[in-house]
Protein backbone atom coordinates (compact mmCIF):
# COMPACT_ATOMS: atom_id res chain seq x y z
CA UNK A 1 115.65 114.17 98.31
CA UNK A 2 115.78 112.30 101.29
CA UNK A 3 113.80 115.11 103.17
CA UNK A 4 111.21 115.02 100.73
CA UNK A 5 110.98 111.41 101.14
CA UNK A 6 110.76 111.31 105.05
CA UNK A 7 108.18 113.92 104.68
CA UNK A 8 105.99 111.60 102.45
CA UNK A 9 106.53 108.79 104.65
CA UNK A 10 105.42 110.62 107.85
CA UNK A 11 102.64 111.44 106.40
CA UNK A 12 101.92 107.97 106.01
CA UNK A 13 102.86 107.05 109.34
CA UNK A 14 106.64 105.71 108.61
CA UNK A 15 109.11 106.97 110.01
CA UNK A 16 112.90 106.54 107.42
CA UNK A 17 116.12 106.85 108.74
CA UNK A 18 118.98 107.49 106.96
CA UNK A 19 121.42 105.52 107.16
CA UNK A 20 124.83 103.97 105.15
CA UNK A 21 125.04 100.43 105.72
CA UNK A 22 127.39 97.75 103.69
CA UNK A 23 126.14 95.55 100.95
CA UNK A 24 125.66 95.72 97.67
CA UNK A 25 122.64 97.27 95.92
CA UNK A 26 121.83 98.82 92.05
CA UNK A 27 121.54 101.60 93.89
CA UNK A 28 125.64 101.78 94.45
CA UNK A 29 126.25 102.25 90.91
CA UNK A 30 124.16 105.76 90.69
CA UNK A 31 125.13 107.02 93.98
CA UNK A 32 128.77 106.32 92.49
CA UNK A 33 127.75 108.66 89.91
CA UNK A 34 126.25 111.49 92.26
CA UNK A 35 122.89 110.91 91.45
CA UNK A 36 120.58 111.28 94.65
CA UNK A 37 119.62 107.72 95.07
CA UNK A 38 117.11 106.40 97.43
CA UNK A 39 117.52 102.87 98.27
CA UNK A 40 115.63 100.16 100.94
CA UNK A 41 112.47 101.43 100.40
CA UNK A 42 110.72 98.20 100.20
CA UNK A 43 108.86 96.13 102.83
CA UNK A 44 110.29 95.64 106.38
CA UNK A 45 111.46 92.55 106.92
CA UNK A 46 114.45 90.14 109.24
CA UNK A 47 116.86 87.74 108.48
CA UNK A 48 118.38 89.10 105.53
CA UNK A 49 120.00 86.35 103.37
CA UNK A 50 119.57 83.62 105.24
CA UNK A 51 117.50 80.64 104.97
CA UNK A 52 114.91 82.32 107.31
CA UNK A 53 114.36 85.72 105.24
CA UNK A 54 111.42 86.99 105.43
CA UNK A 55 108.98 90.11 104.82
CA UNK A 56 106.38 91.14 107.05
CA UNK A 57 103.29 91.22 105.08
CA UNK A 58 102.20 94.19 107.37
CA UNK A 59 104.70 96.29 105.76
CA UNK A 60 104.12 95.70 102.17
CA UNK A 61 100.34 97.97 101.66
CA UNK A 62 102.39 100.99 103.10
CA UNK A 63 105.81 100.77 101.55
CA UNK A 64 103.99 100.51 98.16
CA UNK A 65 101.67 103.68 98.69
CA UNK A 66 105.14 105.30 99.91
CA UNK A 67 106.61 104.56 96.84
CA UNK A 68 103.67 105.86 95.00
CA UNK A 69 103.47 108.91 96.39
CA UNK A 70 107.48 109.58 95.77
CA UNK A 71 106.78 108.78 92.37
CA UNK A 72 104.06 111.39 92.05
CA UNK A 73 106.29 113.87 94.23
CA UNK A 74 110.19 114.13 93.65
CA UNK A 75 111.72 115.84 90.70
CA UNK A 76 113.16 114.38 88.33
CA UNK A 77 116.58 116.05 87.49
């Protein structure tokens, strides 16, 4: 899945990496369960839970067409 996402995103000029990080995200409870789980696909941003968080507006028009297209695209299983 993560293949067919990176190929989506190149095509709109983003490049994903893949990555495990530590944290806690939704998305922990269905990779628990095996399911193929995508997760951090929304904007680009710095200075993650601190006072100064922020997004960079920049980031937000492409992330969302990514998202649409992997909504059109993946497989459901």
């Amino acid at each position: 899945m993560f293949d067919q996402a990176a190929e989506i995103a190149s095509g709109l000029g983003i490049t994903l990496e893949g990555m495990a990080t530590g944290g806690g995200s939704d998305g922990n409870f269905t990779a628990a369960m095996g399911v193929p789980t995508l997760d951090g696909l929304g904007a680009d941003g710095a200075g993650p839970h601190t006072f100064h968080e922020h997004i960079f507006v920049s980031s937000v028009a492409p992330r969302t067409a990514l998202l649409a297209n992997l909504m059109m695209t993946l497989e459901p299983r």
